[in-house]
PDB file of N, CA and C in Angstrom:
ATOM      1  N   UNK A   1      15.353   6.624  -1.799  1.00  0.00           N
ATOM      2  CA  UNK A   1      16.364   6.289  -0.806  1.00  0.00           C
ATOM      3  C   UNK A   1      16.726   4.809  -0.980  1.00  0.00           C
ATOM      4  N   UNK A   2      18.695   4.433  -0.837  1.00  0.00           N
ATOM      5  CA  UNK A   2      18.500   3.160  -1.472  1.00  0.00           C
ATOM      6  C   UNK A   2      18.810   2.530   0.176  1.00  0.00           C
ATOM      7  N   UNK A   3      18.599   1.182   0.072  1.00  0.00           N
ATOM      8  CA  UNK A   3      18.497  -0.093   1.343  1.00  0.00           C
ATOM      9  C   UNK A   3      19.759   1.083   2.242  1.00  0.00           C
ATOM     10  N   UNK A   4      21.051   0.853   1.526  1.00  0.00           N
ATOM     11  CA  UNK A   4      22.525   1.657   2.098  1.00  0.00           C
ATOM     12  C   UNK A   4      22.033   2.444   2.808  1.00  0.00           C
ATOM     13  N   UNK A   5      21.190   3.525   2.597  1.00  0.00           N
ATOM     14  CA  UNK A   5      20.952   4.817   3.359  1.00  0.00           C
ATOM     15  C   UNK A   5      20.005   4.385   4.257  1.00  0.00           C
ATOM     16  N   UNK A   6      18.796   3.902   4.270  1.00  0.00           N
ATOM     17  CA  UNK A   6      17.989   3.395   4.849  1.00  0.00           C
ATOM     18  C   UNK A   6      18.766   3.085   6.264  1.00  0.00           C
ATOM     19  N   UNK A   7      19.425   2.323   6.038  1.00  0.00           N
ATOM     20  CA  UNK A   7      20.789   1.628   7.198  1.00  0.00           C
ATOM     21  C   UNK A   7      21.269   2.160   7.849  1.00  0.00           C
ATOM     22  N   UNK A   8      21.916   3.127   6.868  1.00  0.00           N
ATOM     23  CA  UNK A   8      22.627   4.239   8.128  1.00  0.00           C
ATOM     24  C   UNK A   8      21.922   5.302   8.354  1.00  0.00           C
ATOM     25  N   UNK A   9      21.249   5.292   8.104  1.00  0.00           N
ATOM     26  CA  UNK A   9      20.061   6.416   8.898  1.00  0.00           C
ATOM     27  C   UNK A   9      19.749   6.113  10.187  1.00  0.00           C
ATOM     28  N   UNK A  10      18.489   4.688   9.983  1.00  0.00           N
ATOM     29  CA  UNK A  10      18.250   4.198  11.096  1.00  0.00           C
ATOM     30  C   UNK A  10      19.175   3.603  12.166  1.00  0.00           C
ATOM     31  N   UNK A  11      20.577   3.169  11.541  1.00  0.00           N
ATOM     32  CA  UNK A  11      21.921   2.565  13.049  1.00  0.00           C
ATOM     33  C   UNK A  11      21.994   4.036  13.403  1.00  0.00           C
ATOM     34  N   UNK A  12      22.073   5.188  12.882  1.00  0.00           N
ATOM     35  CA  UNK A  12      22.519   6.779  13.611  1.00  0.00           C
ATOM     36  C   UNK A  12      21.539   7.030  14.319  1.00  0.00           C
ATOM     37  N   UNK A  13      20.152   6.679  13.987  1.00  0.00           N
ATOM     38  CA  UNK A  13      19.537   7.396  14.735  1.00  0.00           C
ATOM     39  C   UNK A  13      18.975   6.675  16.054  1.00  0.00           C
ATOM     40  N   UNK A  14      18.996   5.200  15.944  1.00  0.00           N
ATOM     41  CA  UNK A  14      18.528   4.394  17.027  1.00  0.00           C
ATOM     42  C   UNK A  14      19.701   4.450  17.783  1.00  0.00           C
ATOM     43  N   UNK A  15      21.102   4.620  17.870  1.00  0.00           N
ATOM     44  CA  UNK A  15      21.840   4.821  18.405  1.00  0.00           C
ATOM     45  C   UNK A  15      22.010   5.953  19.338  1.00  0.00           C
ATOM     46  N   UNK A  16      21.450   6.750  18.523  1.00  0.00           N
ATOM     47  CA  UNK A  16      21.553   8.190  19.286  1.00  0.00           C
ATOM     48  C   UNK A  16      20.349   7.997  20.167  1.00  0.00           C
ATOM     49  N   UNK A  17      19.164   7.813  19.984  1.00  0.00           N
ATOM     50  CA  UNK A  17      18.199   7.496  20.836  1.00  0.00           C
ATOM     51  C   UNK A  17      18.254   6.556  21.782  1.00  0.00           C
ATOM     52  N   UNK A  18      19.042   5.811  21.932  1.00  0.00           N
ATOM     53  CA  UNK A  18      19.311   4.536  22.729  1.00  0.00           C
ATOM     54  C   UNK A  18      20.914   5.790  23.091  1.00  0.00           C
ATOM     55  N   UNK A  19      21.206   6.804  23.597  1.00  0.00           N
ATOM     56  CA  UNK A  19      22.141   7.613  24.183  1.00  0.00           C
ATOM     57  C   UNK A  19      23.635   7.044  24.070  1.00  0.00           C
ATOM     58  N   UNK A  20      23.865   6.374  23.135  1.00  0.00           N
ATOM     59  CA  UNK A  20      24.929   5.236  23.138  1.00  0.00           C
ATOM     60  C   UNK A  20      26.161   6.567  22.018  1.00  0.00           C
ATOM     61  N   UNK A  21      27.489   6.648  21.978  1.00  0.00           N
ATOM     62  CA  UNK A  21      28.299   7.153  21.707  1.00  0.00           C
ATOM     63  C   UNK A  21      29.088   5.936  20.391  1.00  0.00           C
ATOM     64  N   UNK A  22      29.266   6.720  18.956  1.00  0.00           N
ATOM     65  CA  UNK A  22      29.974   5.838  18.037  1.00  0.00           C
ATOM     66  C   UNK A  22      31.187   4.673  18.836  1.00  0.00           C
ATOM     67  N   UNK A  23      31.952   5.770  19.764  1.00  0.00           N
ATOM     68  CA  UNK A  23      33.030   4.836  20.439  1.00  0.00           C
ATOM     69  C   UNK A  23      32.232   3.455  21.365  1.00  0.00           C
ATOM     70  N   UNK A  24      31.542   3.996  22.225  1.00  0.00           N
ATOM     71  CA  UNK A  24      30.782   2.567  22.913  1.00  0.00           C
ATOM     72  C   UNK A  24      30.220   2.011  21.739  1.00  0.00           C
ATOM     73  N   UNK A  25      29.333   2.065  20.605  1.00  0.00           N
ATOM     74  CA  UNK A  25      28.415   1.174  20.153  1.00  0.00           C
ATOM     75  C   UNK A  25      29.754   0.493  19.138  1.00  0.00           C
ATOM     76  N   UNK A  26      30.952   0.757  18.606  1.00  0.00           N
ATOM     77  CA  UNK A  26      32.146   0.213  18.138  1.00  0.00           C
ATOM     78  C   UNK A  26      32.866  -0.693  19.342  1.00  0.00           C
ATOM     79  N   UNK A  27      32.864  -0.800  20.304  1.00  0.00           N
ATOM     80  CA  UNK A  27      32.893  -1.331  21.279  1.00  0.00           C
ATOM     81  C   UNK A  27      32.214  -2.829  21.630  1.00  0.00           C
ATOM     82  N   UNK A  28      31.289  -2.140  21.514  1.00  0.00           N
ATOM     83  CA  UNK A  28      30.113  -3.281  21.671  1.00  0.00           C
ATOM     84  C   UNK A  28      30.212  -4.437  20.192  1.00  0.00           C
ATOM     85  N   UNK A  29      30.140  -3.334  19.159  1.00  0.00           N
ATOM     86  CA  UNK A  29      30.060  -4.482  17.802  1.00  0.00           C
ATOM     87  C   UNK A  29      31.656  -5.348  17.715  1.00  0.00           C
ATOM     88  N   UNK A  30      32.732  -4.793  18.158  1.00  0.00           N
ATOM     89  CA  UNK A  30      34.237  -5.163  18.004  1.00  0.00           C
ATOM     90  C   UNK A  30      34.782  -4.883  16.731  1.00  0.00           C
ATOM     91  N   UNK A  31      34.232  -3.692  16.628  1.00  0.00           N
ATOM     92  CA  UNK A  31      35.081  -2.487  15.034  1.00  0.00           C
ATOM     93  C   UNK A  31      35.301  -1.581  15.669  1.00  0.00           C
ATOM     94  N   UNK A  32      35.932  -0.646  14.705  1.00  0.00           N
ATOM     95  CA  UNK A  32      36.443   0.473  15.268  1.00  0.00           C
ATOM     96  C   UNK A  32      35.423   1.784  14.875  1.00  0.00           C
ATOM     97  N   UNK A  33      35.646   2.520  15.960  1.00  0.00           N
ATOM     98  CA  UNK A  33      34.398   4.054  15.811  1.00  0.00           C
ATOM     99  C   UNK A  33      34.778   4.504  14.503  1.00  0.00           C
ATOM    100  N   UNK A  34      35.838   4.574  13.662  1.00  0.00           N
ATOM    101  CA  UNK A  34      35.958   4.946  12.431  1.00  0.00           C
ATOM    102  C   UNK A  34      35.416   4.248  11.192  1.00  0.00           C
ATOM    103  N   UNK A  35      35.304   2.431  11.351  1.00  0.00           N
ATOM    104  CA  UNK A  35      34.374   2.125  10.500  1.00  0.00           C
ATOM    105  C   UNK A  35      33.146   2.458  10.792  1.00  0.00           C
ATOM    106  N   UNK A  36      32.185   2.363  11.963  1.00  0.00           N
ATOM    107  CA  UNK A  36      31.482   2.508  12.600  1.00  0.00           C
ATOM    108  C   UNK A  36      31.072   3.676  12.041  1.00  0.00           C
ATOM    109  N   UNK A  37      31.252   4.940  11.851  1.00  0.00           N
ATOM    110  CA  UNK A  37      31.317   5.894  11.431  1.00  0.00           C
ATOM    111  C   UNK A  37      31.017   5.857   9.657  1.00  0.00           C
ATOM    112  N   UNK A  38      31.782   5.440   9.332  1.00  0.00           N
ATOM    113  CA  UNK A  38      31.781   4.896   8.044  1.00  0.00           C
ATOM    114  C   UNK A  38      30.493   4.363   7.234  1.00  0.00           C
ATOM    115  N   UNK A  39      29.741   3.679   8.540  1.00  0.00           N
ATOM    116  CA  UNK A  39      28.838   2.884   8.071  1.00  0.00           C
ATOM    117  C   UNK A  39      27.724   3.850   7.941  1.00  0.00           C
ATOM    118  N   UNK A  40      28.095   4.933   9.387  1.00  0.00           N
ATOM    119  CA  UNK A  40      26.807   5.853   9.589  1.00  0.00           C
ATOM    120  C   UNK A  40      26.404   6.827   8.582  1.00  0.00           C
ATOM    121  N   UNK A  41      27.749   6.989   7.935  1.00  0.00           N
ATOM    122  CA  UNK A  41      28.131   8.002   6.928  1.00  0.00           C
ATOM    123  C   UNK A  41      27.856   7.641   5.562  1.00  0.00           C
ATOM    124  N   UNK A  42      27.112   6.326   5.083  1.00  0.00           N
ATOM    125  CA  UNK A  42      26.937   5.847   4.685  1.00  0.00           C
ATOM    126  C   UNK A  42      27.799   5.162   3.258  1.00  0.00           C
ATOM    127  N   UNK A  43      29.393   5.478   3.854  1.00  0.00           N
ATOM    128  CA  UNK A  43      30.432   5.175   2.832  1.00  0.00           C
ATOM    129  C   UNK A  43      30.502   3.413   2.292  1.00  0.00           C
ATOM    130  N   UNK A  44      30.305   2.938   3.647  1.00  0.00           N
ATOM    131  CA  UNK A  44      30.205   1.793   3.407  1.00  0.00           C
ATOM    132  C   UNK A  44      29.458   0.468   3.871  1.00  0.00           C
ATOM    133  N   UNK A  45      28.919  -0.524   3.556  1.00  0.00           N
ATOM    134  CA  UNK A  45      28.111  -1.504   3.875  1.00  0.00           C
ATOM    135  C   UNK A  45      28.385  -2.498   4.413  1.00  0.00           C
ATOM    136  N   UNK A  46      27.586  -2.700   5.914  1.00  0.00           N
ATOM    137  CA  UNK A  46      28.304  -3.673   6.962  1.00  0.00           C
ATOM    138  C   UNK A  46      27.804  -4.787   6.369  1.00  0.00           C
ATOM    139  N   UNK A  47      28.557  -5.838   7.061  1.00  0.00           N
ATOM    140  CA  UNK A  47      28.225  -7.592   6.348  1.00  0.00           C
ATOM    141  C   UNK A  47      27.078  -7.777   7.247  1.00  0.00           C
ATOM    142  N   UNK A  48      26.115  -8.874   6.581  1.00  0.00           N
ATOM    143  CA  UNK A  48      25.276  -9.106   7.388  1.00  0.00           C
ATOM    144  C   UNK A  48      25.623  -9.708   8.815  1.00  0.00           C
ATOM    145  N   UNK A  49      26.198 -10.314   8.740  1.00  0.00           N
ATOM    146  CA  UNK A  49      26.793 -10.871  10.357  1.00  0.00           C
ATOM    147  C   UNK A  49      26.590  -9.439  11.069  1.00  0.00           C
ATOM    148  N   UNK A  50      27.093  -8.689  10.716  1.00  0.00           N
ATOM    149  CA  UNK A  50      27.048  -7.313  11.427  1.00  0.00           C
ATOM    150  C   UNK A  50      26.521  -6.459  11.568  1.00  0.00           C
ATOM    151  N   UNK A  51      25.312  -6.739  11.121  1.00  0.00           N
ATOM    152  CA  UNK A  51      24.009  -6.162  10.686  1.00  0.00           C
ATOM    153  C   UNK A  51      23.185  -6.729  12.259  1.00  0.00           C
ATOM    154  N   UNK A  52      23.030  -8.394  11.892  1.00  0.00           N
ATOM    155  CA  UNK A  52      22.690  -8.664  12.776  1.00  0.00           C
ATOM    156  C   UNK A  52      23.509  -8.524  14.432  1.00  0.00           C
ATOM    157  N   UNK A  53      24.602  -8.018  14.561  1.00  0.00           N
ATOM    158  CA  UNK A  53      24.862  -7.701  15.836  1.00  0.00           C
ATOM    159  C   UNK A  53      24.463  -5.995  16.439  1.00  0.00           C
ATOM    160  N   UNK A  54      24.557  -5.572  14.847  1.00  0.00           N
ATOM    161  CA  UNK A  54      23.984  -3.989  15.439  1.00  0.00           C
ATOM    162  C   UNK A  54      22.357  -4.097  15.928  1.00  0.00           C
ATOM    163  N   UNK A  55      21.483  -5.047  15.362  1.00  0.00           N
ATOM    164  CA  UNK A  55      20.231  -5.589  16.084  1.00  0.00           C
ATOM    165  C   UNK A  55      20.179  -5.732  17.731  1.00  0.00           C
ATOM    166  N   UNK A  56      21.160  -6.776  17.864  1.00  0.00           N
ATOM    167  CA  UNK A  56      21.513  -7.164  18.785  1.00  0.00           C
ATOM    168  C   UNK A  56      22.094  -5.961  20.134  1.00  0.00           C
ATOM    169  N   UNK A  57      22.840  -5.279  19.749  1.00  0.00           N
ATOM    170  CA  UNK A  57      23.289  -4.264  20.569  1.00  0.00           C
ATOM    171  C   UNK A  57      21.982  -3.431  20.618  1.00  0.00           C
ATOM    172  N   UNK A  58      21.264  -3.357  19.912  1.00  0.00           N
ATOM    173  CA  UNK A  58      19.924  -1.840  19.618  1.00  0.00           C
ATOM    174  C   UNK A  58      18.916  -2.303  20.717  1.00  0.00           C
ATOM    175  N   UNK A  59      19.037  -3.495  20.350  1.00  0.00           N
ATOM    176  CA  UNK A  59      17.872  -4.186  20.998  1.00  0.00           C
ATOM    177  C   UNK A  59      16.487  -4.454  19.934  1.00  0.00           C
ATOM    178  N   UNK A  60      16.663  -4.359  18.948  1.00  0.00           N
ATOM    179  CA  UNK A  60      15.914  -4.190  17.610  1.00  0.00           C
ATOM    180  C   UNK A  60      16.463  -5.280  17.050  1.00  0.00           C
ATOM    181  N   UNK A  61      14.576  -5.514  16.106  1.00  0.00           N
ATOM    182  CA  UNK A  61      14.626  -6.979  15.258  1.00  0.00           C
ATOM    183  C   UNK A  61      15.491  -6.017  13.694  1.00  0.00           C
ATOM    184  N   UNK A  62      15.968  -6.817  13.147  1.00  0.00           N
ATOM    185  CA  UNK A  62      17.038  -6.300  12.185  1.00  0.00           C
ATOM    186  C   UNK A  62      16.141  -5.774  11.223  1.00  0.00           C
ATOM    187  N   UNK A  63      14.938  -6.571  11.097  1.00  0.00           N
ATOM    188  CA  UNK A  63      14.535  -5.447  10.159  1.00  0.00           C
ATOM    189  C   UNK A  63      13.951  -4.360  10.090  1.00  0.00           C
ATOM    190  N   UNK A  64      13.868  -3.454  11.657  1.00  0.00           N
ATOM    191  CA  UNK A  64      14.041  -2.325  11.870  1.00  0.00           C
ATOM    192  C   UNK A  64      14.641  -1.615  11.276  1.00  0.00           C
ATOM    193  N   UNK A  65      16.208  -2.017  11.419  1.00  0.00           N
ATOM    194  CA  UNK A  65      17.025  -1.884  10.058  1.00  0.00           C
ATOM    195  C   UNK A  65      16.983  -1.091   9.288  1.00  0.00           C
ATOM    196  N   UNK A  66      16.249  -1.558   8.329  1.00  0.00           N
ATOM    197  CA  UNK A  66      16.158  -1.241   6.711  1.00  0.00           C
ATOM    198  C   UNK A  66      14.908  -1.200   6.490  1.00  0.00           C
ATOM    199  N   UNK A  67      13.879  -1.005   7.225  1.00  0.00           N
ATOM    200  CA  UNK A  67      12.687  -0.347   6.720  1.00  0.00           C
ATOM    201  C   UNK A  67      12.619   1.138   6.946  1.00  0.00           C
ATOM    202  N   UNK A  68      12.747   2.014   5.997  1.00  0.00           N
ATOM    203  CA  UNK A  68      12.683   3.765   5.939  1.00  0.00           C
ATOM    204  C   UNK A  68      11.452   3.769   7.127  1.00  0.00           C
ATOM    205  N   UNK A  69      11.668   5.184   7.569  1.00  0.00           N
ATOM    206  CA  UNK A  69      11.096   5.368   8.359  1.00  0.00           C
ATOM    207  C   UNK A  69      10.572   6.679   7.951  1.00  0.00           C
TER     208      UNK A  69
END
């Protein structure tokens, strides 16, 4: 599994566990639920700036992140 997937694994699934909806947690970061989506889907790779705000919204140290679980 590479870092990419790792990522969007864990933003889908701490998200979903934290009951939060793609549209609110796109909300919260100030992207849209379609990149947001994107990211979950693992098409594409958020910048770190945005890495660290999906921390921030989770309530999780970032490198929650990207350690497989």
């Amino acid at each position: 599994m590479d870092l990419r997937e790792v990522l969007s694994t864990n933003l889908r699934r701490i998200r979903n566990e934290t009951g939060r909806t793609q549209e609110e947690m796109a909300h919260l970061l100030g992207v849209s639920a379609r990149y947001l989506g994107s990211i979950e889907r693992n098409r594409v790779s958020p910048s770190v700036t945005l890495l660290g705000r999906f921390a921030a919204a989770l309530r999780v140290d970032a490198s929650v992140l990207i350690t497989p679980v």
